[in-house]
Every structure is written in structure tokens, then in C-alpha cells.
Protein backbone atom coordinates (compact mmCIF):
# COMPACT_ATOMS: atom_id res chain seq x y z
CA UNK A 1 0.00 0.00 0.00
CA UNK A 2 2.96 2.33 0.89
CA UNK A 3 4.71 2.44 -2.22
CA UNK A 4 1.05 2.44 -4.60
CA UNK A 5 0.48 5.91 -2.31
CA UNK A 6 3.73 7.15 -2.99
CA UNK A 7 3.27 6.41 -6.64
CA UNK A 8 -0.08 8.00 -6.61
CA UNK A 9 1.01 11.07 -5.08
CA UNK A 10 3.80 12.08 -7.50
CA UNK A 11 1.44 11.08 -10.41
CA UNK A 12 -0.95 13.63 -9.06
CA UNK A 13 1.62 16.35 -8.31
CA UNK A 14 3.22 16.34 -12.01
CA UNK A 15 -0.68 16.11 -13.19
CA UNK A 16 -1.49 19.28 -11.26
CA UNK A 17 2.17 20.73 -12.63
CA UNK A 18 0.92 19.96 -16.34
CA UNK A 19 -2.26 21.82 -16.07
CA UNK A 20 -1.05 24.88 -14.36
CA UNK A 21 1.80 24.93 -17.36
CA UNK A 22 -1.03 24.54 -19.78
CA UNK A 23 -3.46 27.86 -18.02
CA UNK A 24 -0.23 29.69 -18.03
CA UNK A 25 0.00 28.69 -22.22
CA UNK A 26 -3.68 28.84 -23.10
CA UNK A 27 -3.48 32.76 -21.32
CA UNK A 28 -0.43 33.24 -23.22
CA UNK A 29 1.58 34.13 -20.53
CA UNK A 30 5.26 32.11 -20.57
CA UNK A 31 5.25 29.24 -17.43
CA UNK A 32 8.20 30.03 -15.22
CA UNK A 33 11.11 27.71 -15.31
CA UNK A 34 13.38 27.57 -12.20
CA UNK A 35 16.98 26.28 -13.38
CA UNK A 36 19.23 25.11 -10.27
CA UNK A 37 21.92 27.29 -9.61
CA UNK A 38 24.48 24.26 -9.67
CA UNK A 39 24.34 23.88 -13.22
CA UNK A 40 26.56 25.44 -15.11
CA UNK A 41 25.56 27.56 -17.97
């Protein structure tokens, strides 16, 4: 049960991350897009 919850949960977190990307493209504003700072550019 533990790890089906676990599953569930991220499923539902990227779904919710996908539609708020999509309101910000259907308003046709640009979605924000945080880039770690250890990267190198």
C-alpha cells in the first residue's frame, strides 16, 4: 500500500504541474522555469 500511495502522489503532483503549465499557455503568458543554480551555464 505504501509504495502504490507514494506512486499516486507524485502522479498527481506532475498532473497538477501539467495543467497549471497549460493555463499559463492557453493565457499566453510564458510558465516560469526555475533552473538550479548548480548547473553550469
Amino acid at each position: 500500500m505504501c509504495s502504490v500511495s507514494s506512486i499516486a502522489g507524485a502522479v498527481l503532483a506532475q498532473a497538477l504541474t501539467v495543467e497549471i503549465i497549460n493555463g499559463h499557455l492557453r493565457a499566453g503568458l510564458v510558465p516560469p522555469v526555475l533552473v538550479s543554480r548548480s548547473l553550469k551555464r
